[in-house]
PDB file of N, CA and C in Angstrom:
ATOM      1  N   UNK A   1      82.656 119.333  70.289  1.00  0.00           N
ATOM      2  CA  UNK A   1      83.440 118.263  69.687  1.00  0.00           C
ATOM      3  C   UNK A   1      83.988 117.380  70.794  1.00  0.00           C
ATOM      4  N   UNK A   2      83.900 116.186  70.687  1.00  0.00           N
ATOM      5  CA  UNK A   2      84.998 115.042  71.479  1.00  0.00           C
ATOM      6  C   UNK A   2      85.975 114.876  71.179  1.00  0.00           C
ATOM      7  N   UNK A   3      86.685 114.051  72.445  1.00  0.00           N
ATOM      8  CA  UNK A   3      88.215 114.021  72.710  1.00  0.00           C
ATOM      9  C   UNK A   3      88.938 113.364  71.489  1.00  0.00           C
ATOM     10  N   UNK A   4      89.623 113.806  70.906  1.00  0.00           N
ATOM     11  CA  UNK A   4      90.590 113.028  69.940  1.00  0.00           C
ATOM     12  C   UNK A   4      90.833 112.064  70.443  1.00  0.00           C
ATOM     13  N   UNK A   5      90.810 111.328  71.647  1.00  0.00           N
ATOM     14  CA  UNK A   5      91.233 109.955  71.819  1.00  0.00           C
ATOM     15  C   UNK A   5      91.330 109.792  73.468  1.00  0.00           C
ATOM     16  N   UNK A   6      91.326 108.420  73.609  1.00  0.00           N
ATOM     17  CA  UNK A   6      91.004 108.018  75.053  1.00  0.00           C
ATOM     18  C   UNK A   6      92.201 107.748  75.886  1.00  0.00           C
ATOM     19  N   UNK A   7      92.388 108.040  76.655  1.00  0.00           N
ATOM     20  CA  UNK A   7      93.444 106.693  77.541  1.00  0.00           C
ATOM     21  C   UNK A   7      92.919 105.847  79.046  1.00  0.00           C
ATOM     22  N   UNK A   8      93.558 104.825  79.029  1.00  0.00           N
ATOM     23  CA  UNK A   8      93.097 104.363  80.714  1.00  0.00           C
ATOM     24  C   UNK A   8      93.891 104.226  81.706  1.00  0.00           C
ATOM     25  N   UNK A   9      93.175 104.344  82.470  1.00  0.00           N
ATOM     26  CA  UNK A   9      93.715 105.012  83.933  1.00  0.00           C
ATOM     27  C   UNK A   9      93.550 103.447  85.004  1.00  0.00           C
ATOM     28  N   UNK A  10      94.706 103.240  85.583  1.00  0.00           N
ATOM     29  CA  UNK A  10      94.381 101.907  86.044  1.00  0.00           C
ATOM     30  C   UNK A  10      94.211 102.653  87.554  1.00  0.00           C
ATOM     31  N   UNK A  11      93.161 102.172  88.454  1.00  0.00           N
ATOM     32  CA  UNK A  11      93.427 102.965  89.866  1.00  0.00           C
ATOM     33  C   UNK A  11      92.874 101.461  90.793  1.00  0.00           C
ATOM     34  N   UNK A  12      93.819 101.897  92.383  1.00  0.00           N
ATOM     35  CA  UNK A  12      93.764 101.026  93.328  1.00  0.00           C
ATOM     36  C   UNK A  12      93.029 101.634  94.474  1.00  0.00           C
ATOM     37  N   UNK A  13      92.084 100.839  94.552  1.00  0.00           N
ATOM     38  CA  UNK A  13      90.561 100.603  95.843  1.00  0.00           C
ATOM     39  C   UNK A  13      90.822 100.526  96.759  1.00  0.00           C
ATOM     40  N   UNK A  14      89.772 101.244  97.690  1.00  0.00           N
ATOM     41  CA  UNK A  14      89.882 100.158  98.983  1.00  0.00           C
ATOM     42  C   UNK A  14      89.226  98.915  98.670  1.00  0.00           C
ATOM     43  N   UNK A  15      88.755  98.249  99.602  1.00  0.00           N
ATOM     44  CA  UNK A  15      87.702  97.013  99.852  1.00  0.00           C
ATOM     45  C   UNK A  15      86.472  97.040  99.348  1.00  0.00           C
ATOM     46  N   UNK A  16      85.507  98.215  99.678  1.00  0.00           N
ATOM     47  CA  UNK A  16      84.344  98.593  98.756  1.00  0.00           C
ATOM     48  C   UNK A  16      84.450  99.524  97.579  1.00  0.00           C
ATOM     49  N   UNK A  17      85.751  99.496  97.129  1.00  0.00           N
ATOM     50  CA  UNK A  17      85.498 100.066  95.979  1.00  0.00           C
ATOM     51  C   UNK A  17      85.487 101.578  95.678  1.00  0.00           C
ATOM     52  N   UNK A  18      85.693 102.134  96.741  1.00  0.00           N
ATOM     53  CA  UNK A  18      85.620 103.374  97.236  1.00  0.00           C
ATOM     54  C   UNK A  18      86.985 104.012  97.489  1.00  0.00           C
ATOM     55  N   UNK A  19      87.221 105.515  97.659  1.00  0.00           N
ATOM     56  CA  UNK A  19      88.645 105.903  98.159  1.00  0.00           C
ATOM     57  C   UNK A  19      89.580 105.276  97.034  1.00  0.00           C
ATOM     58  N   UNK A  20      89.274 105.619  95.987  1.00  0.00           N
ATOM     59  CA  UNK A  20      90.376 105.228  94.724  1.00  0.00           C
ATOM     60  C   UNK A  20      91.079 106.300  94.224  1.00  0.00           C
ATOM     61  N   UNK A  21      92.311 106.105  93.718  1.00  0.00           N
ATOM     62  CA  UNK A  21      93.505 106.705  93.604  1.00  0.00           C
ATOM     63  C   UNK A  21      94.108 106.250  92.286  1.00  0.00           C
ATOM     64  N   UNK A  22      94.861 106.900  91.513  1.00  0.00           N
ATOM     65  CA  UNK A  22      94.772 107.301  90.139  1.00  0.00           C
ATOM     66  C   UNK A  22      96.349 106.420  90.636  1.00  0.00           C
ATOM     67  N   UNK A  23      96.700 104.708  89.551  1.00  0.00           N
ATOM     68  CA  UNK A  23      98.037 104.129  90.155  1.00  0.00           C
ATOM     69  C   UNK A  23      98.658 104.569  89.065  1.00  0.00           C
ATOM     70  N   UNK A  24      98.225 103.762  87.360  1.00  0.00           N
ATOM     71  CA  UNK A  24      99.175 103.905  86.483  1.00  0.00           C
ATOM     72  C   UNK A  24      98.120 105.008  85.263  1.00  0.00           C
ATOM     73  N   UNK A  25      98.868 105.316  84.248  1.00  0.00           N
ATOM     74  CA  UNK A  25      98.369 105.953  83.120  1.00  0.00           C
ATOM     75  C   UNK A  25      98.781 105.244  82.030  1.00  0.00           C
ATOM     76  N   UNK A  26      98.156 104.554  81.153  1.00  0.00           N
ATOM     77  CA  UNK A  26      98.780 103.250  80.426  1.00  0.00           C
ATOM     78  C   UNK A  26      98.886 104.508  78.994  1.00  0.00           C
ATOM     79  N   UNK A  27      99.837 104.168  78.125  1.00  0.00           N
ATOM     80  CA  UNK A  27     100.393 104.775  77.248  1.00  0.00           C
ATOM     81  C   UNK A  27      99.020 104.595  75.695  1.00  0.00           C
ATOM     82  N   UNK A  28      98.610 103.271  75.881  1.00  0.00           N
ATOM     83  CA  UNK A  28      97.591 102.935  74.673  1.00  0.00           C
ATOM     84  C   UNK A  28      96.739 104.001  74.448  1.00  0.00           C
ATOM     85  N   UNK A  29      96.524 104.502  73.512  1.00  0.00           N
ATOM     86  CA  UNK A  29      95.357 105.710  73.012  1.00  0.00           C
ATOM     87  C   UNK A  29      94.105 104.795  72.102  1.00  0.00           C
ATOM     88  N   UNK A  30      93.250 105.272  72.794  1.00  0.00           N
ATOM     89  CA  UNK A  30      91.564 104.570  72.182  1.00  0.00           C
ATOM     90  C   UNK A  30      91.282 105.991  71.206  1.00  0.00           C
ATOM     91  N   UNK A  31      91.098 105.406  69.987  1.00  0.00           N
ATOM     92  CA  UNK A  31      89.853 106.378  69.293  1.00  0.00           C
ATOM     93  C   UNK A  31      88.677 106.905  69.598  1.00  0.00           C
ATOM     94  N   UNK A  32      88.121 105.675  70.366  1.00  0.00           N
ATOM     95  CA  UNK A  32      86.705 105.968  71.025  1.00  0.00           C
ATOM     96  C   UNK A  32      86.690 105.724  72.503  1.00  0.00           C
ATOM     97  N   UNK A  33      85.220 106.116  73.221  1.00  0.00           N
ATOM     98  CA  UNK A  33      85.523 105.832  74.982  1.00  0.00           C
ATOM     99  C   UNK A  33      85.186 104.398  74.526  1.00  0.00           C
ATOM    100  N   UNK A  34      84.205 103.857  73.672  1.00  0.00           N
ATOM    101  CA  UNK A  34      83.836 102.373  73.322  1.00  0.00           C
ATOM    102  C   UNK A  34      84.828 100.987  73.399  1.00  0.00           C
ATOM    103  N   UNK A  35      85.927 101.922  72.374  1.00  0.00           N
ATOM    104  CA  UNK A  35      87.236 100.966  72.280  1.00  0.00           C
ATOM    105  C   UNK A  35      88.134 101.174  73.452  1.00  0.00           C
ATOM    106  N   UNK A  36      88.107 101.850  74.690  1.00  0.00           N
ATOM    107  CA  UNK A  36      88.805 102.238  75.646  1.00  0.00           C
ATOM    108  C   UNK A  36      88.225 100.923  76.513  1.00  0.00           C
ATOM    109  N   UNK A  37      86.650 101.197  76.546  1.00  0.00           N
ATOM    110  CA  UNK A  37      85.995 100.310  77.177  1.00  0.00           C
ATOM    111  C   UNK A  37      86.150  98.956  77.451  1.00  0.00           C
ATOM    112  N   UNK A  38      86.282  98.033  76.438  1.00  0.00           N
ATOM    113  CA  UNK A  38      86.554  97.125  75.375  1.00  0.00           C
ATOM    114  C   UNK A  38      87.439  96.573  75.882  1.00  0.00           C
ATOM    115  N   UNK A  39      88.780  96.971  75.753  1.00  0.00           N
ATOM    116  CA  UNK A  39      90.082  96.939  76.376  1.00  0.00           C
ATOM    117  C   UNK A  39      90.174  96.471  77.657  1.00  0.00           C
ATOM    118  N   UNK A  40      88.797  97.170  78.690  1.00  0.00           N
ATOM    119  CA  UNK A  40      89.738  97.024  80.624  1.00  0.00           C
ATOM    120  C   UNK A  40      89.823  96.134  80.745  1.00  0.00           C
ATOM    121  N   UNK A  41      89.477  94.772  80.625  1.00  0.00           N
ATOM    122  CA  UNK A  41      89.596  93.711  81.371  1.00  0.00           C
ATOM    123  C   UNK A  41      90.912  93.433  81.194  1.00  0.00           C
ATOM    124  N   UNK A  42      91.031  93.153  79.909  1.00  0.00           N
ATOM    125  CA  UNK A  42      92.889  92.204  79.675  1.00  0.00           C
ATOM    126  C   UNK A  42      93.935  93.928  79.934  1.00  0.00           C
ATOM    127  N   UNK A  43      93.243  94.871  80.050  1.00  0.00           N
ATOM    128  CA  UNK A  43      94.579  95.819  81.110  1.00  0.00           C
ATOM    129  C   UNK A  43      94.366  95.342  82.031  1.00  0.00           C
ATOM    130  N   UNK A  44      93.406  95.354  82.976  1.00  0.00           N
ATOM    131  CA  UNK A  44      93.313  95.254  84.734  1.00  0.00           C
ATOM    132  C   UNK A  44      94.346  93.714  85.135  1.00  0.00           C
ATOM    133  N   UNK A  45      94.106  92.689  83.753  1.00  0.00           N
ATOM    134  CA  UNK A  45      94.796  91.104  84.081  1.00  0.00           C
ATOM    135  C   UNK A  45      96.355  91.853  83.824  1.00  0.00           C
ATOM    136  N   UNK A  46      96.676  92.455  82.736  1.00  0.00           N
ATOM    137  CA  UNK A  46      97.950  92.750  82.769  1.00  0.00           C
ATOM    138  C   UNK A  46      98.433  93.628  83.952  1.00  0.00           C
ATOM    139  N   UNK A  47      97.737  94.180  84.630  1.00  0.00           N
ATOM    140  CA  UNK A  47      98.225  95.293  85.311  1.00  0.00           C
ATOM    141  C   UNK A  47      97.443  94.692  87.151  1.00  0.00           C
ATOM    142  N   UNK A  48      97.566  93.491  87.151  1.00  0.00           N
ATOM    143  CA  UNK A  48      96.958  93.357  88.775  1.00  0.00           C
ATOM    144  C   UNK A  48      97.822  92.889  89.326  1.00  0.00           C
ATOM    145  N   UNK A  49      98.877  93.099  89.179  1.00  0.00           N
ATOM    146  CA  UNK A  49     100.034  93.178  90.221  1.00  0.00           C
ATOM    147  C   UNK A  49      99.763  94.496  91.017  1.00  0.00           C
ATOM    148  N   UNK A  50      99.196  95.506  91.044  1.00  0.00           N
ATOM    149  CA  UNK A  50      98.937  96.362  91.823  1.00  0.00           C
ATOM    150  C   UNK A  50      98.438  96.156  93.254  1.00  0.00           C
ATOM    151  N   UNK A  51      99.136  96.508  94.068  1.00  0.00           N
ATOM    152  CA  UNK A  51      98.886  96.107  95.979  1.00  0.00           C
ATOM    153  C   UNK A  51      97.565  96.833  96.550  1.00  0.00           C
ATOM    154  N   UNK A  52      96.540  97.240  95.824  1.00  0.00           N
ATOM    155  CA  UNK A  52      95.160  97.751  96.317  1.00  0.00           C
ATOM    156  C   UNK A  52      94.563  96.119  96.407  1.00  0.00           C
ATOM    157  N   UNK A  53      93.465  96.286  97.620  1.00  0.00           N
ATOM    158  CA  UNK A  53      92.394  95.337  97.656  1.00  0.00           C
ATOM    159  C   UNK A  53      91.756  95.236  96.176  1.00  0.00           C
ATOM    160  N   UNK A  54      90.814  96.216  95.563  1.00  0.00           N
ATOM    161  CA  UNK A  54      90.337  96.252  94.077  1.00  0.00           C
ATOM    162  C   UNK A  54      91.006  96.876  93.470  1.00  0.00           C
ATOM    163  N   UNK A  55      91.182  96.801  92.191  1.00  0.00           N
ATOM    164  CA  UNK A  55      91.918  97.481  90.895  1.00  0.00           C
ATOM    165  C   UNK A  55      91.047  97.698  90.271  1.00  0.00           C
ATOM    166  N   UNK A  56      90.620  99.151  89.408  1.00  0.00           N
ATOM    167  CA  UNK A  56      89.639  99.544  88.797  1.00  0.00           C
ATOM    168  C   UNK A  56      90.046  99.764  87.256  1.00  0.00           C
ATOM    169  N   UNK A  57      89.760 100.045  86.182  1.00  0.00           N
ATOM    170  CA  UNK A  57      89.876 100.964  85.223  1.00  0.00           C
ATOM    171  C   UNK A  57      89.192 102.140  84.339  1.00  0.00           C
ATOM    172  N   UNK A  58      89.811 103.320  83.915  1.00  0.00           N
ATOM    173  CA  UNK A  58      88.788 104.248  84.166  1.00  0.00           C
ATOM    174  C   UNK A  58      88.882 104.746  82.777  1.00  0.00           C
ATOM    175  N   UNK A  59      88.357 104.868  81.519  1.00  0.00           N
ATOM    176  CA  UNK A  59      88.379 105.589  80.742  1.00  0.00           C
ATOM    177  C   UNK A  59      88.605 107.199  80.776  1.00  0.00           C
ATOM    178  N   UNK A  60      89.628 107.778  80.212  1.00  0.00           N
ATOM    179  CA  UNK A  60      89.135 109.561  80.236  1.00  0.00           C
ATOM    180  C   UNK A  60      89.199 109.976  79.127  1.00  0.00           C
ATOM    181  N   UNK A  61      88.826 110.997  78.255  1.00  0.00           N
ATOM    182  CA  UNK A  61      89.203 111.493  77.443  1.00  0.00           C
ATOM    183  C   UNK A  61      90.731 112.239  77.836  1.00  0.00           C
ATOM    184  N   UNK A  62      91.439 112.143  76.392  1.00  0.00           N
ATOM    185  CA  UNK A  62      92.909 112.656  76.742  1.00  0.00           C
ATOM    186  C   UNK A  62      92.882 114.274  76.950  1.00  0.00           C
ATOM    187  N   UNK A  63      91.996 114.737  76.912  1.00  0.00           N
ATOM    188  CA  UNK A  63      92.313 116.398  77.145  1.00  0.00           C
ATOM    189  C   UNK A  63      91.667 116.854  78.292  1.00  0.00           C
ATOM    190  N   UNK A  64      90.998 115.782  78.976  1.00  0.00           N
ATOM    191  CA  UNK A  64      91.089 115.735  80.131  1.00  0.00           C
ATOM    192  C   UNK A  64      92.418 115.947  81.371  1.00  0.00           C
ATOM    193  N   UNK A  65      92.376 117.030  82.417  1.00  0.00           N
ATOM    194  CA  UNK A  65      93.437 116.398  82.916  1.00  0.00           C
ATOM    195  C   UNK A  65      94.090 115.124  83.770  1.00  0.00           C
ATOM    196  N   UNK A  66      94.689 114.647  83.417  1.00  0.00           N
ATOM    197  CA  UNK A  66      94.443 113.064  83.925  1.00  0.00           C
ATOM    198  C   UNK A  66      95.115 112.656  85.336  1.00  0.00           C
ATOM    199  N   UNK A  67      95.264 113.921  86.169  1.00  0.00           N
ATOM    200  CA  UNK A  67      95.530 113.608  87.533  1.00  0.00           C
ATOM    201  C   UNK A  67      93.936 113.565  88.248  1.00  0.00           C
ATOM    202  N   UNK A  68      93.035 114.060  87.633  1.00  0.00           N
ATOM    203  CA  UNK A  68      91.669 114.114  88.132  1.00  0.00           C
ATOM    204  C   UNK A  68      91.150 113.388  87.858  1.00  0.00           C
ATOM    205  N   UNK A  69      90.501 112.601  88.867  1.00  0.00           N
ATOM    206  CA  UNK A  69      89.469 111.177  88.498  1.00  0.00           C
ATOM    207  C   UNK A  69      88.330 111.851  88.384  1.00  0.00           C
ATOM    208  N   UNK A  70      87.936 110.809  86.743  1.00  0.00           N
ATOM    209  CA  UNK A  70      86.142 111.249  86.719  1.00  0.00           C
ATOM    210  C   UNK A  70      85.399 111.057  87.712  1.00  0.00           C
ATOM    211  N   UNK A  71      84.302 111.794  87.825  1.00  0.00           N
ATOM    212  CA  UNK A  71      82.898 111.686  88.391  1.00  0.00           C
ATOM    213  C   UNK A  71      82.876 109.936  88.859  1.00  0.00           C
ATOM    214  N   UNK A  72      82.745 109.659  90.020  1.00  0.00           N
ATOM    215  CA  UNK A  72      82.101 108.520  90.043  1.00  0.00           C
ATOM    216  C   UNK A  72      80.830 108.212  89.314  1.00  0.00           C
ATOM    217  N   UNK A  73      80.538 106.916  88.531  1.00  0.00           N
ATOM    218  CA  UNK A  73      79.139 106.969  88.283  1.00  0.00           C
ATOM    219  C   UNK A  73      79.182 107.611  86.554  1.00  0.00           C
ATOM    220  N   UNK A  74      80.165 108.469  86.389  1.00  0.00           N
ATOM    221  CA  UNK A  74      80.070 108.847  84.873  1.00  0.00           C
ATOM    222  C   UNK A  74      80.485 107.514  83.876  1.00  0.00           C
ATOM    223  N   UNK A  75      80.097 107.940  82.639  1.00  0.00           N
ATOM    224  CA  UNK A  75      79.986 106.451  81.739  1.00  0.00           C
ATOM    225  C   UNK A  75      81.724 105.879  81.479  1.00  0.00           C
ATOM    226  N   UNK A  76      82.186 106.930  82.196  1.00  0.00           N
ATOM    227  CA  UNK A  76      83.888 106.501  81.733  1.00  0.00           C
ATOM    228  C   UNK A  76      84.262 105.217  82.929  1.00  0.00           C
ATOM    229  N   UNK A  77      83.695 105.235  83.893  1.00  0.00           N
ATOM    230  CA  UNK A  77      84.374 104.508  85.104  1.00  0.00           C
ATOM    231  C   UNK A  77      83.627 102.661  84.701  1.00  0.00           C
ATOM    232  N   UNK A  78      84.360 101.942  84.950  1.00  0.00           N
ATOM    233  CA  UNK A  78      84.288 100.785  84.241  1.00  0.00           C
ATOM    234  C   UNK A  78      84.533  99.754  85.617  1.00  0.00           C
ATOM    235  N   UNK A  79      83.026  99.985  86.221  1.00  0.00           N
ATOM    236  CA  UNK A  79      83.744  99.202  87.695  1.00  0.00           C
ATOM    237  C   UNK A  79      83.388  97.492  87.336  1.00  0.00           C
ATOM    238  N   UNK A  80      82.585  97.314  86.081  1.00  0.00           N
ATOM    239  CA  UNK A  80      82.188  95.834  85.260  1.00  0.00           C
ATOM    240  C   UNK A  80      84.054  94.966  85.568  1.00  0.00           C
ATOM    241  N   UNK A  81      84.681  95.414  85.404  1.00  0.00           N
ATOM    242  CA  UNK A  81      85.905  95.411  85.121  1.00  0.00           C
ATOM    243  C   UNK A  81      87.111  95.160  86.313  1.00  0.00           C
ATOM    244  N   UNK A  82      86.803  95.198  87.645  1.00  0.00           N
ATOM    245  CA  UNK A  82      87.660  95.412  88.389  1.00  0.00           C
ATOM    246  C   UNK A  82      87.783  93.808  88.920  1.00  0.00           C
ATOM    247  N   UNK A  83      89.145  94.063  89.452  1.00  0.00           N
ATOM    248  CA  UNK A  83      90.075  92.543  89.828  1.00  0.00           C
ATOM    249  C   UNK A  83      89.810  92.569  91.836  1.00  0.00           C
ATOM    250  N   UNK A  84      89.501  91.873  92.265  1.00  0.00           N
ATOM    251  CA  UNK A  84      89.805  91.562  93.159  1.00  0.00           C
ATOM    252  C   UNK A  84      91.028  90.924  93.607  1.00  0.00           C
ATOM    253  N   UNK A  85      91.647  91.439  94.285  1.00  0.00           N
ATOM    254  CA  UNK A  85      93.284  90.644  94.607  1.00  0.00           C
ATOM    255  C   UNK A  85      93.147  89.767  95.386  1.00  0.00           C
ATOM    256  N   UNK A  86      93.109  87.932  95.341  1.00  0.00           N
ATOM    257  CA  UNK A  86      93.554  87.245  96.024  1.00  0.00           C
ATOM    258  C   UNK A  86      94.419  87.201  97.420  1.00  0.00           C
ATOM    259  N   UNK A  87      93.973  87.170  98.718  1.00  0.00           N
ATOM    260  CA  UNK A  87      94.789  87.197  99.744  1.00  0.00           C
ATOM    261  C   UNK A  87      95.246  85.970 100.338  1.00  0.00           C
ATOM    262  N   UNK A  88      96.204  86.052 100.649  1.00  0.00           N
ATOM    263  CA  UNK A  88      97.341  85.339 101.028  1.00  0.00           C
ATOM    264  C   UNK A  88      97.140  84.222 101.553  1.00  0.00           C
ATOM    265  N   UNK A  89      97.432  82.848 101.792  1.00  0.00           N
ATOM    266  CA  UNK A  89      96.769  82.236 103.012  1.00  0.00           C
ATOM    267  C   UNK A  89      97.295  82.098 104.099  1.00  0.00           C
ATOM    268  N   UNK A  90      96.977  82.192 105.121  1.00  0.00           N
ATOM    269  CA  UNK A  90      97.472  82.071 106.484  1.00  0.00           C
ATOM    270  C   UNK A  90      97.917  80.796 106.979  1.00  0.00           C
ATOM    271  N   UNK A  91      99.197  80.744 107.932  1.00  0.00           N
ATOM    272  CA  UNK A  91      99.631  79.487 107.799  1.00  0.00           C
ATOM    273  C   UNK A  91      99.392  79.004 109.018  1.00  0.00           C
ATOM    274  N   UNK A  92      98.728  77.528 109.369  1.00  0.00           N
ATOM    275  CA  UNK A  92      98.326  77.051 110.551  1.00  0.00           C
ATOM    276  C   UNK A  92      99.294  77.974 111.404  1.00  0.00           C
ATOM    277  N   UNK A  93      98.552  77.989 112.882  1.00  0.00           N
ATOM    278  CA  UNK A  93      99.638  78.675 113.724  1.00  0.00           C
ATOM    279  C   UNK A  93      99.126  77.756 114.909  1.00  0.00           C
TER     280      UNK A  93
END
């Protein structure tokens, strides 16, 4: 049987995308991983105030434990989805 329901996991990158780290656990519960899916973009816009180079979002099932990031590469990780953070501009010097 599958997870009674989804949640997403917002996590902050390095530069390639790599070395990611579990930032927030957003409270919204998905019925499906589909409708979890669905969702990342307008979380990642609500939630890219986060100070990583990339911001990712990750589907898990909730009975999952959710300090553990999925499998890279498994159908939950939603890298379609990730924000690049704008850097700063440098001021003539």
């Amino acid at each position: 049987m599958g997870a009674a329901f989804y949640v997403m996991v917002i996590l902050g990158c390095s530069d390639a995308g790599t070395a990611c780290r579990d930032v927030r656990t957003l409270a919204t519960r998905y019925a499906s991983l589909d409708a979890c899916k669905i969702a990342t973009s307008a979380m990642l816009l609500d939630h890219s105030d986060i100070d990583y180079p990339v911001v990712m979002a990750e589907c898990r099932p909730a009975s999952e434990r959710l300090t553990r990031a999925a499998p890279r590469g498994s159908a939950a990780v939603s890298r379609l989805s990730s924000v690049a953070r704008p850097q700063p501009a440098v001021p003539p010097g």
